[in-house]
N, C-alpha and C. Protein backbone atom coordinates (compact mmCIF):
# COMPACT_ATOMS: atom_id res chain seq x y z
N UNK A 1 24.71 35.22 21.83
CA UNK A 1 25.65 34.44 22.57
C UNK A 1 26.76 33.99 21.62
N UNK A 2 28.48 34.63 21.97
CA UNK A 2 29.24 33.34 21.23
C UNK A 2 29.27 32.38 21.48
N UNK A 3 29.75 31.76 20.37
CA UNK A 3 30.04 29.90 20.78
C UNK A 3 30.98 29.85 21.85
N UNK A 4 31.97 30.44 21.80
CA UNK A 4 33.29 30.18 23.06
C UNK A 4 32.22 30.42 24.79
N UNK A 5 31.20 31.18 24.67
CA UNK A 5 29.92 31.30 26.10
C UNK A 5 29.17 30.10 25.70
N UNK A 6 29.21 28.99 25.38
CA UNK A 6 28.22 28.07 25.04
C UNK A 6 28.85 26.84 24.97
N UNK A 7 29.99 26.59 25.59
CA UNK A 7 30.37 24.99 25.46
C UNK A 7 31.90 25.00 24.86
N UNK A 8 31.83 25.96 23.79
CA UNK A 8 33.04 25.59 22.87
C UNK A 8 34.58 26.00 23.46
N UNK A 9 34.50 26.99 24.39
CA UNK A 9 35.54 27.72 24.65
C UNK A 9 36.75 26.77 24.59
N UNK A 10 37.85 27.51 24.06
CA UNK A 10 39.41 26.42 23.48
C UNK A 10 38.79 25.47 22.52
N UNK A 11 38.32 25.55 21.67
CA UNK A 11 37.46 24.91 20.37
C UNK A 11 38.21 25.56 19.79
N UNK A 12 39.58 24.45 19.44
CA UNK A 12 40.48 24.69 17.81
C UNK A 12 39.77 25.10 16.77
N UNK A 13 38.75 24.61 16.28
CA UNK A 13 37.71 24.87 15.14
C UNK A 13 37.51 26.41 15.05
N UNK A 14 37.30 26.93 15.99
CA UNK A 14 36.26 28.32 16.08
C UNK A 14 37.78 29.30 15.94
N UNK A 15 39.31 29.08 16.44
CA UNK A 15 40.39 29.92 15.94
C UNK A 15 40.43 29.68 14.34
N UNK A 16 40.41 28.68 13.99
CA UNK A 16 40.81 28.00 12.26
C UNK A 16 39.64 29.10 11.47
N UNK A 17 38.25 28.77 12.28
CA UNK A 17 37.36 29.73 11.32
C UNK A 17 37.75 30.92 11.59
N UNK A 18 38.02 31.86 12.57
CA UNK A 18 38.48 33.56 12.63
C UNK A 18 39.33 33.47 11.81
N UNK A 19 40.30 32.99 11.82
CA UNK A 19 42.00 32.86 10.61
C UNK A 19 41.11 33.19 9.69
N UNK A 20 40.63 32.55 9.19
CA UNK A 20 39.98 32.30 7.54
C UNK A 20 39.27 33.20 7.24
N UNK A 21 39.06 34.25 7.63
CA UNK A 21 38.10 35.44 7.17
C UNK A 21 39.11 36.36 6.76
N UNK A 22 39.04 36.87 5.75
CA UNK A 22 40.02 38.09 5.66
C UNK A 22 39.73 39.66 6.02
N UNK A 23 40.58 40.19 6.19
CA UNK A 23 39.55 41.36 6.55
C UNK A 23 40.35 42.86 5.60
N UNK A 24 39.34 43.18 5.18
CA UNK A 24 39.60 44.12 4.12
C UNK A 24 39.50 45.30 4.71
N UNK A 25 40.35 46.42 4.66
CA UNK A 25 40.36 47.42 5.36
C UNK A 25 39.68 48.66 4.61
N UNK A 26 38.74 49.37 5.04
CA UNK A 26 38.15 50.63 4.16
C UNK A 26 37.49 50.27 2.67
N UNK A 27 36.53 48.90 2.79
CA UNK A 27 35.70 48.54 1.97
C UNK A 27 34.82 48.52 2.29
N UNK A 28 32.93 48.76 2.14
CA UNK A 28 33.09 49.04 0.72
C UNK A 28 33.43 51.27 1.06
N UNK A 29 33.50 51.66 2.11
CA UNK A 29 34.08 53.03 2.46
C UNK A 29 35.21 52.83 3.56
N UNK A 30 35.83 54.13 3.20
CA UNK A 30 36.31 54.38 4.56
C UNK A 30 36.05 54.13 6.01
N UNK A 31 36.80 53.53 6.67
CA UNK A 31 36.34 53.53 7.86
C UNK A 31 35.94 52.06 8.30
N UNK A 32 35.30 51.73 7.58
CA UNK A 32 34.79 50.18 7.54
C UNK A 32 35.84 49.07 7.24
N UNK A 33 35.93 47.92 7.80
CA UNK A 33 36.79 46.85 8.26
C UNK A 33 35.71 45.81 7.82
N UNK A 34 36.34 45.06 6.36
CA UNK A 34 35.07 44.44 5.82
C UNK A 34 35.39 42.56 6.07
N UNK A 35 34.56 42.32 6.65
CA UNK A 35 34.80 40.99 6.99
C UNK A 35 34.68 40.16 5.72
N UNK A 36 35.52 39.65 5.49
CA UNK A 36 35.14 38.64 3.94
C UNK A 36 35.24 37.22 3.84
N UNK A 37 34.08 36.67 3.86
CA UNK A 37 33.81 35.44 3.72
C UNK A 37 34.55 34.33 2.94
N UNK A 38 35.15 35.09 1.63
CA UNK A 38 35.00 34.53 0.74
C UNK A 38 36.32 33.55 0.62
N UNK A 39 37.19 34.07 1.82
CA UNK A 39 38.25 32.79 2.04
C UNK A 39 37.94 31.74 2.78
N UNK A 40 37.07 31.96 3.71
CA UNK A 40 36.96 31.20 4.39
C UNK A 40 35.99 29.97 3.69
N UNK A 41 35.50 30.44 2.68
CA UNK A 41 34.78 29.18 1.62
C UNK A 41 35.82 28.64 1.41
N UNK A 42 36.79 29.18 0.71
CA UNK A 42 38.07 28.42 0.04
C UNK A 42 38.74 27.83 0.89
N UNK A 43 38.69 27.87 2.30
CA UNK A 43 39.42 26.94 3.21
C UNK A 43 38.36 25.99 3.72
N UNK A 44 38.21 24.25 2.56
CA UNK A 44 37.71 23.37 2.69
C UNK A 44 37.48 23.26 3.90
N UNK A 45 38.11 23.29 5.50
CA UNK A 45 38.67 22.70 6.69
C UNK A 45 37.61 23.60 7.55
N UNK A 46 38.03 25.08 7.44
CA UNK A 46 37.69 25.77 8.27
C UNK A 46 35.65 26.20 7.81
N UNK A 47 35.76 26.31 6.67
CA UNK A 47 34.00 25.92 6.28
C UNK A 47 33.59 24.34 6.54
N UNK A 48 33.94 23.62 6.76
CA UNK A 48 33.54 22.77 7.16
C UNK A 48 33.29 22.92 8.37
N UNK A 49 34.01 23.13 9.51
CA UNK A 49 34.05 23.05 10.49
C UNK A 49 33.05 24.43 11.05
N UNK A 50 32.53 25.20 10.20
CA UNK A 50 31.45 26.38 10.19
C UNK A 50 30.35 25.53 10.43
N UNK A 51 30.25 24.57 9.05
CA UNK A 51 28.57 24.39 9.20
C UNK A 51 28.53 23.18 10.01
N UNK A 52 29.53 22.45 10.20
CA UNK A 52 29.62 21.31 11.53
C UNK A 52 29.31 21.33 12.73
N UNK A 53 29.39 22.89 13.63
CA UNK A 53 29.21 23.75 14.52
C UNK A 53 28.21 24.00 14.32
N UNK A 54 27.69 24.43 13.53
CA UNK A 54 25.83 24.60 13.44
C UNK A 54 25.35 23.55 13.33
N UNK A 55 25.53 22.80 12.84
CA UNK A 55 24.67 21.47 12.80
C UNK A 55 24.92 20.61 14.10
N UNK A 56 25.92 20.70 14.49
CA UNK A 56 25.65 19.92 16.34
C UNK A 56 24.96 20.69 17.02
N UNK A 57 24.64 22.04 16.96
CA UNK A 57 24.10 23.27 17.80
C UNK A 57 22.67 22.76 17.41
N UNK A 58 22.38 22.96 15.79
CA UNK A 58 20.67 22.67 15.58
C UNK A 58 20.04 21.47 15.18
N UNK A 59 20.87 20.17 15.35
CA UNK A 59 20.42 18.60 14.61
C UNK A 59 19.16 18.66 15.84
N UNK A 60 19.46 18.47 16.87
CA UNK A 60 18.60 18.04 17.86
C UNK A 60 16.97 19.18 18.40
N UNK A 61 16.93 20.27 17.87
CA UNK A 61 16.41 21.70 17.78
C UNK A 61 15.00 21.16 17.22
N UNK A 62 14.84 20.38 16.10
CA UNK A 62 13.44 20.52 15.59
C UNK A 62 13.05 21.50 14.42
N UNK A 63 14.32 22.30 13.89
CA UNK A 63 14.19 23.25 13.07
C UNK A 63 13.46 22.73 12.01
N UNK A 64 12.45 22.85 11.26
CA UNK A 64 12.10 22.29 9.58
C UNK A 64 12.16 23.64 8.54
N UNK A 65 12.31 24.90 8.85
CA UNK A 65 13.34 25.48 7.88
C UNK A 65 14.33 26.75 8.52
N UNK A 66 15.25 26.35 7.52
CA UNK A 66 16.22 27.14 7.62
C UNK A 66 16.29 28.38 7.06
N UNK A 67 16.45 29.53 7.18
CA UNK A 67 16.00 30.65 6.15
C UNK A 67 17.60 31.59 5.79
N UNK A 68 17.88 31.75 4.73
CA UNK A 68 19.25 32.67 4.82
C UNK A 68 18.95 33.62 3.62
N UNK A 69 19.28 34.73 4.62
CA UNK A 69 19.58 35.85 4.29
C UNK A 69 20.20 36.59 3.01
N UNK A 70 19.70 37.08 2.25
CA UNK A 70 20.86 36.92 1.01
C UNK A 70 22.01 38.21 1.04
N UNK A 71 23.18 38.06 0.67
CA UNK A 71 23.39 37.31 -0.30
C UNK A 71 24.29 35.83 0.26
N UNK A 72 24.73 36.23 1.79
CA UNK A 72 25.98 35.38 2.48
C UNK A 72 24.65 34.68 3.58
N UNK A 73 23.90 34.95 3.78
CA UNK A 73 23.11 33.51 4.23
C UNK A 73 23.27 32.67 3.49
N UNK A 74 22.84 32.50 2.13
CA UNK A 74 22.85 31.54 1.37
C UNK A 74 23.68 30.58 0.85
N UNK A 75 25.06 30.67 1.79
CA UNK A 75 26.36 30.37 1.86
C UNK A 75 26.79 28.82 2.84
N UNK A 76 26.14 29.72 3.45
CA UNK A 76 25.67 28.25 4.94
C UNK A 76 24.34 27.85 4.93
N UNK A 77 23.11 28.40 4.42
CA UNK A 77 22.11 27.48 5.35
C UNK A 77 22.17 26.43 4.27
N UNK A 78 21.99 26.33 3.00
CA UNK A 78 21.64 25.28 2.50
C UNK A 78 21.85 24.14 2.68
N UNK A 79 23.42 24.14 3.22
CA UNK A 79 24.51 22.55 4.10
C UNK A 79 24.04 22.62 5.40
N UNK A 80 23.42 23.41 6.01
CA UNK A 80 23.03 23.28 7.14
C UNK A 80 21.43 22.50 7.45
N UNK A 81 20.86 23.29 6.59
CA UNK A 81 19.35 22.57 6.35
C UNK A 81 19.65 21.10 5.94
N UNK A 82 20.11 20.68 5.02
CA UNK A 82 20.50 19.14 4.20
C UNK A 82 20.55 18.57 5.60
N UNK A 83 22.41 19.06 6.45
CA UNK A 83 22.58 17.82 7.41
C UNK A 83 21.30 17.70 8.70
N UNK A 84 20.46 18.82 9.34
CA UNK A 84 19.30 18.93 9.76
C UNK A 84 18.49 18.22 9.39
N UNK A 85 17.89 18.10 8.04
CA UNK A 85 16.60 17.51 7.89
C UNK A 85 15.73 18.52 7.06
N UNK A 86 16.18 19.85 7.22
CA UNK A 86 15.18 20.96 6.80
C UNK A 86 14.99 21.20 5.58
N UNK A 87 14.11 22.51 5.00
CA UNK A 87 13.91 22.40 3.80
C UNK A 87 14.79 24.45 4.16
N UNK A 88 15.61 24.43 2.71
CA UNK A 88 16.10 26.54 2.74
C UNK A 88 15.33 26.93 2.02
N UNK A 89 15.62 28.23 2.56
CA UNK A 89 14.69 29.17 2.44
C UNK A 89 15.09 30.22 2.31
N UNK A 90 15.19 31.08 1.03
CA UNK A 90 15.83 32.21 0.73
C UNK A 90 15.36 33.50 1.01
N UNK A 91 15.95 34.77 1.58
CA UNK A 91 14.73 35.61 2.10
C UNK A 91 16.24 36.59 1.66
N UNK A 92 15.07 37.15 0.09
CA UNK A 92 15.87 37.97 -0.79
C UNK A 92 15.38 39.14 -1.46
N UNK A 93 16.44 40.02 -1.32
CA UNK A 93 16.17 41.35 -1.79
C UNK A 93 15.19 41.80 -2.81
N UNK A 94 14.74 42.91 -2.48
CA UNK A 94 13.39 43.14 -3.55
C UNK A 94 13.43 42.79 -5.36
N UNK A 95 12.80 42.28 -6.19
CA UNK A 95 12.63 41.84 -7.26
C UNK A 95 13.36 40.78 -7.59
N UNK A 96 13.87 40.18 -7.11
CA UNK A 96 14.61 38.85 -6.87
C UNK A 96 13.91 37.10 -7.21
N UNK A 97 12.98 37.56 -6.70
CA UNK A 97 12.04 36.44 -6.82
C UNK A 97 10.81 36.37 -7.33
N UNK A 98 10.40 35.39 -8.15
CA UNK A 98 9.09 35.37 -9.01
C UNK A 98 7.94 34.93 -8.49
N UNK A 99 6.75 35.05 -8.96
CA UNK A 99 5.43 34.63 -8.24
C UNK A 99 5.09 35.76 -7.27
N UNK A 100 4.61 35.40 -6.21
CA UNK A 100 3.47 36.21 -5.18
C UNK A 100 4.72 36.60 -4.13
N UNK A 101 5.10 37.12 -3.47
CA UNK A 101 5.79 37.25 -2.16
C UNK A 101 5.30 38.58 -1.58
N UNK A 102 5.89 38.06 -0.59
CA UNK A 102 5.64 39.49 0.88
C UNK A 102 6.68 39.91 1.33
N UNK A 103 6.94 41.34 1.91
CA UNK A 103 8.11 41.81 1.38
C UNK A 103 8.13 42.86 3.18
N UNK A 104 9.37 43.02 3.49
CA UNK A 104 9.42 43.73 5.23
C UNK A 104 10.51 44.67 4.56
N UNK A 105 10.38 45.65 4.75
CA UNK A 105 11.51 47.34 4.82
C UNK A 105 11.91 47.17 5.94
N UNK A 106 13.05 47.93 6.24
CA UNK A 106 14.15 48.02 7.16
C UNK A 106 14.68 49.17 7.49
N UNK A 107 15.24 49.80 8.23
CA UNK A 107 16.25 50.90 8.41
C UNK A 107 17.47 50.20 7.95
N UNK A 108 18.65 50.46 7.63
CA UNK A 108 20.10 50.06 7.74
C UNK A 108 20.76 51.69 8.66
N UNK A 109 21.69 51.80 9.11
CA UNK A 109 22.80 52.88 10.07
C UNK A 109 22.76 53.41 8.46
N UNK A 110 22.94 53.06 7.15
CA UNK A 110 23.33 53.80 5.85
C UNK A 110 22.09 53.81 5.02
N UNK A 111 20.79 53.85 5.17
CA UNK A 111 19.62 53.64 4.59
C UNK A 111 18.42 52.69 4.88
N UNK A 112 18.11 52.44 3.57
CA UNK A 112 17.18 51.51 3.98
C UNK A 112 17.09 50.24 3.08
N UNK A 113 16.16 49.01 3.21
CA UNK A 113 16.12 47.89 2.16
C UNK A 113 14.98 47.51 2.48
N UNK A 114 14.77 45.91 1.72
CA UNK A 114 13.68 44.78 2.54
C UNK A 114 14.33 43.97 2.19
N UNK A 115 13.49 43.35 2.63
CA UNK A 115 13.70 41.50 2.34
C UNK A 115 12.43 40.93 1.74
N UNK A 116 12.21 39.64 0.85
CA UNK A 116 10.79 39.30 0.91
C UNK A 116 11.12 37.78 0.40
N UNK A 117 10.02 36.92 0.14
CA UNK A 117 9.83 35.50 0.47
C UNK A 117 8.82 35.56 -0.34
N UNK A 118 8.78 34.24 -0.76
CA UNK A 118 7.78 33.76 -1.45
C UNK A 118 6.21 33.39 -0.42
N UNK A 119 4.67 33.65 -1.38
CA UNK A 119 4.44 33.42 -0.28
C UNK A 119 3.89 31.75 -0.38
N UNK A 120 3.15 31.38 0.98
CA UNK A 120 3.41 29.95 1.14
C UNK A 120 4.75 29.23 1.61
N UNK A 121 5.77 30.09 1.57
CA UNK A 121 6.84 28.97 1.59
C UNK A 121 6.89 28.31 3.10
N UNK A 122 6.65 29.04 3.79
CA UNK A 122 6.48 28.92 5.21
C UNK A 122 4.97 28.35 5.90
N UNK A 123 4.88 27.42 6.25
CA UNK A 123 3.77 27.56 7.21
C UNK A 123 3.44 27.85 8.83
N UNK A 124 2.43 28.20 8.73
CA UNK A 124 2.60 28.72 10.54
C UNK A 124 2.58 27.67 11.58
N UNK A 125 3.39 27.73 12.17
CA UNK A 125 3.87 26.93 13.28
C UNK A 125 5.06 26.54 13.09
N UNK A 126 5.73 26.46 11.83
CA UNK A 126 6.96 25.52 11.17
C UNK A 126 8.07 26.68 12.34
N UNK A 127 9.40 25.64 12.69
CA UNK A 127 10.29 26.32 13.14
C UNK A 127 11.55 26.12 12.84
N UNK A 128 11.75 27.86 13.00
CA UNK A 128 13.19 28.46 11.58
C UNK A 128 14.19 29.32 12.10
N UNK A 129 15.16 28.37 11.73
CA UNK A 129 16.74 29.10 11.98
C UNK A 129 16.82 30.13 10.83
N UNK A 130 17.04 31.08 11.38
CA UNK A 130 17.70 32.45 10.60
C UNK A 130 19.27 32.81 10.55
N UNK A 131 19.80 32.57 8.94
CA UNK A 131 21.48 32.49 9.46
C UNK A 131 21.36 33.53 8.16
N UNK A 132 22.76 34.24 8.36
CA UNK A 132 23.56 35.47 7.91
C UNK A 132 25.20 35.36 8.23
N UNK A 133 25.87 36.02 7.76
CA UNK A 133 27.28 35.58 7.61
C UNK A 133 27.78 36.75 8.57
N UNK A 134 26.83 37.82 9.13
CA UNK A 134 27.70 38.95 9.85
C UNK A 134 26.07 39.34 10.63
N UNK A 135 26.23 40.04 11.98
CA UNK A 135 25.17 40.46 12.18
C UNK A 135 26.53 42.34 12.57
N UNK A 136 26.18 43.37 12.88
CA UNK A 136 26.38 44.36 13.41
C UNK A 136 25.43 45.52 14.21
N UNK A 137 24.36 45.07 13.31
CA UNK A 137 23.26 46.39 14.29
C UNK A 137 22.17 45.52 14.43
N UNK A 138 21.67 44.30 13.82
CA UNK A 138 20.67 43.66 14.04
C UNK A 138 19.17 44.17 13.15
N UNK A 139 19.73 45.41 12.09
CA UNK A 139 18.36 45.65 11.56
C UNK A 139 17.82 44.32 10.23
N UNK A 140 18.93 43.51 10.12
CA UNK A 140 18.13 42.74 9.27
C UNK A 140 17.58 41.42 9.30
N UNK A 141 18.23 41.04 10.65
CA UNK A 141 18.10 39.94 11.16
C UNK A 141 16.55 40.18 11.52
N UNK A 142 16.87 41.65 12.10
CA UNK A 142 15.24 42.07 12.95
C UNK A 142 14.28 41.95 11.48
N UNK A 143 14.19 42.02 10.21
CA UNK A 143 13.42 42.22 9.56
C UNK A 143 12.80 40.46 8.95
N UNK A 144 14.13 40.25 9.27
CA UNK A 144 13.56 38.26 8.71
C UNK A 144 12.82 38.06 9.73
N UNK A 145 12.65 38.41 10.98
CA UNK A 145 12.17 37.67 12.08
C UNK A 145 10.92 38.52 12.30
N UNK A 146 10.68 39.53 11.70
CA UNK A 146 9.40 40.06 11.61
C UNK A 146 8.65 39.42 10.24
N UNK A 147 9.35 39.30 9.46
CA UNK A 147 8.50 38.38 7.90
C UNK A 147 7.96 37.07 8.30
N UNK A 148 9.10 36.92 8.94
CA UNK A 148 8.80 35.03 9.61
C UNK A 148 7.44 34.71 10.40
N UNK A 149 7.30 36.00 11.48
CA UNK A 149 6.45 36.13 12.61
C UNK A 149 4.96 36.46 11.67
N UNK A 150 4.94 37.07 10.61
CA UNK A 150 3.66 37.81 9.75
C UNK A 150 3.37 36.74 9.13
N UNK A 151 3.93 35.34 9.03
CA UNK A 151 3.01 34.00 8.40
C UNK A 151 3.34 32.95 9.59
N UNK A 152 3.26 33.67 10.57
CA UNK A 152 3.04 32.64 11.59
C UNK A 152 4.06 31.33 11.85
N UNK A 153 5.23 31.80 11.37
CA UNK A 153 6.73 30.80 11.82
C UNK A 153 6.98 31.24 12.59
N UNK A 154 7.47 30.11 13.73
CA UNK A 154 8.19 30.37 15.03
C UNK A 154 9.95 30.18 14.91
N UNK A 155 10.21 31.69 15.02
CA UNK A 155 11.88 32.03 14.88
C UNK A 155 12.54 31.10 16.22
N UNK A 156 13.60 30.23 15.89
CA UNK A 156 13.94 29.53 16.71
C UNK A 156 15.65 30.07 17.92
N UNK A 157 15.51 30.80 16.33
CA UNK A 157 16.89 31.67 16.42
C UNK A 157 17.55 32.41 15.78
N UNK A 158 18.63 33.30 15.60
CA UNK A 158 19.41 33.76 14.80
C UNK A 158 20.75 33.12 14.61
N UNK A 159 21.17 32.80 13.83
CA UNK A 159 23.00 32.41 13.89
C UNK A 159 23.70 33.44 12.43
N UNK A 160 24.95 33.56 13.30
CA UNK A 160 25.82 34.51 12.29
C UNK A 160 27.26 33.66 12.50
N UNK A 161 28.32 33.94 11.25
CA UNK A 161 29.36 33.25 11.63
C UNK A 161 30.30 34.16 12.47
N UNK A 162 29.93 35.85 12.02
CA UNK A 162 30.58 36.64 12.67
C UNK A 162 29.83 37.68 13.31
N UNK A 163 30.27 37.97 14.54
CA UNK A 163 29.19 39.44 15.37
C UNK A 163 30.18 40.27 15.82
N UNK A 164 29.89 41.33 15.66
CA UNK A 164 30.47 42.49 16.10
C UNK A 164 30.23 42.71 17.77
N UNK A 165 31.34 42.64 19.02
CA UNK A 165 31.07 42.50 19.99
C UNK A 165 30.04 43.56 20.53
N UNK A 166 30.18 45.03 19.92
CA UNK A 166 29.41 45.84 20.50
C UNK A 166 27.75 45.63 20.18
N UNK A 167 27.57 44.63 19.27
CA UNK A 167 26.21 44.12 19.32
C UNK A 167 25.53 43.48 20.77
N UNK A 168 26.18 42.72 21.17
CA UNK A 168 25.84 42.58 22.66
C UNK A 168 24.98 42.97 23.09
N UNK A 169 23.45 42.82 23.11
CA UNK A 169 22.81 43.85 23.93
C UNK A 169 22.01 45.16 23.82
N UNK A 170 22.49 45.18 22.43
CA UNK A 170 21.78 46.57 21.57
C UNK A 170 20.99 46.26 21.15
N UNK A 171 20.71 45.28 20.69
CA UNK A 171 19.12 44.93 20.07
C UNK A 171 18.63 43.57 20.36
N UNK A 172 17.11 43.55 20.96
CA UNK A 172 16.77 42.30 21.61
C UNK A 172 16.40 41.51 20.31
N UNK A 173 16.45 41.85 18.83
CA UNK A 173 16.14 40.77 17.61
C UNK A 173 14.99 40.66 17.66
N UNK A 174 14.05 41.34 18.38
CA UNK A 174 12.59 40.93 18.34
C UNK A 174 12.16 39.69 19.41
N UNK A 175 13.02 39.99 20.31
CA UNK A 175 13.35 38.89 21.96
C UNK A 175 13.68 37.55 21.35
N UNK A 176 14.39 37.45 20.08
CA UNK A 176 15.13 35.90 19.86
C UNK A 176 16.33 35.88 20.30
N UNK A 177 16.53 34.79 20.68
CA UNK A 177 18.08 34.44 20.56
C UNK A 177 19.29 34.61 19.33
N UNK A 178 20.24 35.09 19.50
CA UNK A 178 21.21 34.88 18.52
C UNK A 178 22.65 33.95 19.07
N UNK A 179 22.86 33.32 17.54
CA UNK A 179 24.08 32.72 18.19
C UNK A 179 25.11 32.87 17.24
N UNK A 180 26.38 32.93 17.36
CA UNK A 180 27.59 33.45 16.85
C UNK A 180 29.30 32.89 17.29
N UNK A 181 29.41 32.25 16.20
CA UNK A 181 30.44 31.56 16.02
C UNK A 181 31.97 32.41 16.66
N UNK A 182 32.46 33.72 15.85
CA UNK A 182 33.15 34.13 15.94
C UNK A 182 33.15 35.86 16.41
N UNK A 183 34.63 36.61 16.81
CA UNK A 183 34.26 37.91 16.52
C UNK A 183 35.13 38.28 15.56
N UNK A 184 34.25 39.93 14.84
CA UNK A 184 35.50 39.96 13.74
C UNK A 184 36.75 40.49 13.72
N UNK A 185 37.57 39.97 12.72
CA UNK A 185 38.96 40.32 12.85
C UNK A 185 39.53 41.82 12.68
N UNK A 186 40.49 42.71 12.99
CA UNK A 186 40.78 44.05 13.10
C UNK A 186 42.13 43.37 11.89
């Protein structure tokens, strides 16, 4: 669901955040229209007004962790978990992390990956927002929410700041909800 289908529609905030993304044309190949975050950090106003929007969406939710995605999850959940209440939760690429973890493979449209977590960090029943900075095909969102589900966390949701409209519908996420701020810029 976007935010503009959920309450916000004519929400100055949610134009200020599209502005603020830049979009790089034929990175990291041809063909590809690369959404880039990395202004929209630098615009104090319009990141603010990112994780402000999530946090009125999930204060009242019950979430106790937040989990982000690396490398641009880890961008938002941590300010998001703080104003929540929650504890983050990093769910990062293979050899990344030390100690014991458990680890989910993926398809990507260009290959393949995982994700993995420490283990313990989660307990079963605890319930967890899953945020990422872009969703497009849903294979990785789908893979946090299968790691999440294998220690017994209840996925509360997905949030992205940006979705690709033709996502819509193509993938049920493993029957969670997703929610999504913006679409991306051409």
């Amino acid at each position: 669901m976007f935010a503009e289908e959920n309450g916000l529609r004519g929400d100055p905030r949610l134009q200020g955040i599209s502005d603020a993304i830049r979009v790089i044309p034929h990175f990291p190949k041809p063909g590809i229209m690369f959404q880039d975050i990395t202004t929209l950090l630098l615009d104090h106003k319009a990141f603010k007004d990112t994780i402000d929007i999530f946090v009125e969406r999930y204060r009242e939710m019950d979430i106790s962790v937040v989990a982000g995605v690396e490398a641009r999850g880890f961008m938002f959940g941590p300010s998001i978990a703080l104003a929540i209440g929650a504890k983050f939760l990093p769910l990062r690429k293979p050899g990344k992390l030390p100690g014991s973890v458990i680890s989910e493979a993926y398809e990507l449209e260009y290959g393949s990956d995982c994700l993995e977590m420490h283990v313990g960090a989660v307990q079963p029943g605890e319930r967890v927002l899953v945020i990422d900075d872009l969703v497009a095909t849903g294979g990785t969102l789908s893979a946090a929410i299968r790691l999440l589900d294998r220690v017994g966390a209840e996925v509360v949701e997905c949030c992205c700041v940006i979705g690709v409209p033709e996502f819509k519908g193509r993938c049920s996420l493993n029957g969670k909800p997703l929610y999504i701020l913006v679409e991306p810029r051409q």
